[in-house]
Protein backbone atom coordinates (compact mmCIF):
# COMPACT_ATOMS: atom_id res chain seq x y z
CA UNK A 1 -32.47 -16.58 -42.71
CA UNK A 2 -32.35 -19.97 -40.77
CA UNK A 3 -28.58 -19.99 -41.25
CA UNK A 4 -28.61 -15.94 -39.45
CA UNK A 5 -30.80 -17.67 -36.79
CA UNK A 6 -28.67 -19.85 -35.63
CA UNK A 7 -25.40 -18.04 -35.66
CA UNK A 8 -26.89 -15.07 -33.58
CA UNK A 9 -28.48 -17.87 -31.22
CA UNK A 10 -24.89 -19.92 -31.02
CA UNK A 11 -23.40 -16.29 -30.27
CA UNK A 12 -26.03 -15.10 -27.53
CA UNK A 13 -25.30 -18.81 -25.91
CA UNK A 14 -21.43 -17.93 -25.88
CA UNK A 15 -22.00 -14.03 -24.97
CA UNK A 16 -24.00 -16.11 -21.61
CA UNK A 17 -21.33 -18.29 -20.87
CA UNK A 18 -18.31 -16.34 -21.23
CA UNK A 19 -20.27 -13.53 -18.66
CA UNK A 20 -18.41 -13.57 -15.23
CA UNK A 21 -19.80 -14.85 -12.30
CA UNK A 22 -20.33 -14.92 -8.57
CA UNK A 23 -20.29 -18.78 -8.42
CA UNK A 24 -18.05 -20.36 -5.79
CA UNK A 25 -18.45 -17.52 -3.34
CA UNK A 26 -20.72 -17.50 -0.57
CA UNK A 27 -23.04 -14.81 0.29
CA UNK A 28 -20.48 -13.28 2.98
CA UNK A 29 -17.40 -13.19 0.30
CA UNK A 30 -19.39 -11.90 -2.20
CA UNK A 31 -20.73 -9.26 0.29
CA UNK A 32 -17.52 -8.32 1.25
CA UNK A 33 -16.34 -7.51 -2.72
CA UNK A 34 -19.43 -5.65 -2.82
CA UNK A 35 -18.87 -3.75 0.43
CA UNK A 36 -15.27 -2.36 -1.40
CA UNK A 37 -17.77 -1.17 -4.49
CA UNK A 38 -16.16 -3.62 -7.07
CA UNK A 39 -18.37 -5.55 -9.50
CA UNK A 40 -18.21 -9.43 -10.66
CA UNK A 41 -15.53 -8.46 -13.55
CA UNK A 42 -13.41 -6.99 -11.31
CA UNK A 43 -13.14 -9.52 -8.57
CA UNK A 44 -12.47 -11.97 -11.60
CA UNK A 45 -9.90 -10.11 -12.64
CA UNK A 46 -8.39 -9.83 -8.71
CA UNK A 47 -8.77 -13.47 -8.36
CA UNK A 48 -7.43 -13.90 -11.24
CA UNK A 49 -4.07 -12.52 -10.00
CA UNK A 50 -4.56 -14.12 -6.88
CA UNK A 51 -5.34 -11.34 -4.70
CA UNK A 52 -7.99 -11.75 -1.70
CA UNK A 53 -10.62 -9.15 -0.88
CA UNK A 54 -8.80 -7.50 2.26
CA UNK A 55 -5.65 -7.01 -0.23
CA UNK A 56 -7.92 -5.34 -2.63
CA UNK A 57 -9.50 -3.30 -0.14
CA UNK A 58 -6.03 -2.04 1.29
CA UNK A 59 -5.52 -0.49 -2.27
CA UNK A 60 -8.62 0.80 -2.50
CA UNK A 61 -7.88 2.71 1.01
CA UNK A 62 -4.80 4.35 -0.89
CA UNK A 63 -6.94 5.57 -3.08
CA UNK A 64 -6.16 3.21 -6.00
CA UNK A 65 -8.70 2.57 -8.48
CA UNK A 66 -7.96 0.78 -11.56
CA UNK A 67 -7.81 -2.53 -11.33
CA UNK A 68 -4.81 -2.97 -13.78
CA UNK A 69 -2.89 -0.94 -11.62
CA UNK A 70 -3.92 -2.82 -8.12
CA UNK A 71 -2.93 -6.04 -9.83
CA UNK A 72 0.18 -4.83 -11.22
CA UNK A 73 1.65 -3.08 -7.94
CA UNK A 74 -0.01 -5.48 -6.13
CA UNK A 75 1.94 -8.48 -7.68
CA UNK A 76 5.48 -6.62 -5.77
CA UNK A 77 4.04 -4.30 -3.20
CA UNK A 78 1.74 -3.59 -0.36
CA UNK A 79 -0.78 -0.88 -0.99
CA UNK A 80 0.85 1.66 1.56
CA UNK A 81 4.44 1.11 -0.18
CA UNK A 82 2.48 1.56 -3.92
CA UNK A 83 1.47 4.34 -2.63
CA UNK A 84 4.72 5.57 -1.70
CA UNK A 85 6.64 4.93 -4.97
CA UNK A 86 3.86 6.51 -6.74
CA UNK A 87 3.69 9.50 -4.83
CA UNK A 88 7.66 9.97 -4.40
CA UNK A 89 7.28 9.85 -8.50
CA UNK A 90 8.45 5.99 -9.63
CA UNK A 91 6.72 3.82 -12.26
CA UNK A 92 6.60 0.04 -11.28
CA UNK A 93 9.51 -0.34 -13.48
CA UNK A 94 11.80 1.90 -11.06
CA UNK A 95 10.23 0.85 -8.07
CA UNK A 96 11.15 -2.46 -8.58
CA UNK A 97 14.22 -1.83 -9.41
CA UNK A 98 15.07 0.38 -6.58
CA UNK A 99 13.13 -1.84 -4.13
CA UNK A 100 15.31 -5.03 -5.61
CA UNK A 101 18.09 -3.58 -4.48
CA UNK A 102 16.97 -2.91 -1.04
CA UNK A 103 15.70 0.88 -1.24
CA UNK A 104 12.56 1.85 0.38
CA UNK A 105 10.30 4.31 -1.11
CA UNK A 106 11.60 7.42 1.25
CA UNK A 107 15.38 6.17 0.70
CA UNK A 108 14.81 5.91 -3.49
CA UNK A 109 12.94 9.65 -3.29
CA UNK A 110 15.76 11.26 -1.37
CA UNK A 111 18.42 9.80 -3.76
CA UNK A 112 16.33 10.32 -6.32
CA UNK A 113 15.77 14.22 -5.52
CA UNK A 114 19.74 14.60 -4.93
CA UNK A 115 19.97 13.61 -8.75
CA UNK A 116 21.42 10.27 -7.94
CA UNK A 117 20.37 7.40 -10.15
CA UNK A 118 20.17 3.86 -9.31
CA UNK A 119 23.35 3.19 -9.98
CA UNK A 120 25.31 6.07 -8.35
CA UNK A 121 22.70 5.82 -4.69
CA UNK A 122 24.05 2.04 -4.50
CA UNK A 123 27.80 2.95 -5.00
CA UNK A 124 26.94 5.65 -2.62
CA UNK A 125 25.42 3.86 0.20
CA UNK A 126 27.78 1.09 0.18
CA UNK A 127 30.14 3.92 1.18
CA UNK A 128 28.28 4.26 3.85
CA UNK A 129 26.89 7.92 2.51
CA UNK A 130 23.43 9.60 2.26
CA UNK A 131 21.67 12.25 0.12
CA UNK A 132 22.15 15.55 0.16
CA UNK A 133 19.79 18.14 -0.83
């Protein structure tokens, strides 16, 4: 019984530590994470990716709200071009793909909606041609 004592105490004492934090904020920065309606595990896991409040907030203003998806888009794009790509229907696979080779969101969607591929919109362009519908 001693033995069961101690484990469960050695395991509440890890459970404690392991529990995220506000430490190394002040009371402003922490106010402002709260303002955006994220908790302490979330702004762990933003930091984490190195993303600041305002960033955060910017996503959360396009209507973003899973934090695995705000710090995966938000490694490559702004929130208002996420947006985009999402809503002209690329994953973050595509969009960077498209984006890497100098398409915006609106440019990708119309090729994309012509039936182009990645491919056949850059041979394209470099002819100097657009989409048609």
């Amino acid at each position: 019984m001693r033995i069961l004592s101690v484990a469960f105490g050695l395991l509440l004492l890890v459970a404690c530590s392991s529990t995220p934090t506000w430490d190394g904020m002040s009371e402003s920065e922490i106010a402002a994470w709260k303002e955006i309606g994220v908790n302490v595990e979330q702004v762990q896991t933003y930091v984490r990716a190195g993303m600041s409040q305002p960033q955060v907030k910017e996503f959360i203003d396009q209507k973003f709200t899973d934090p695995a998806q705000i710090t995966s888009w938000g490694q490559t794009f702004t929130a208002f071009d996420a947006r985009g790509w999402i809503d002209s229907g690329f994953d973050l696979t595509a969009a960077k793909d498209w984006a890497a080779n100098k398409f915006s969101f609106e440019e990708a969607a119309a090729w994309a909606s012509a039936d182009f591929d990645l491919d056949g919109a850059k041979k394209n362009r470099d002819k100097g041609l657009t989409p048609v519908k």
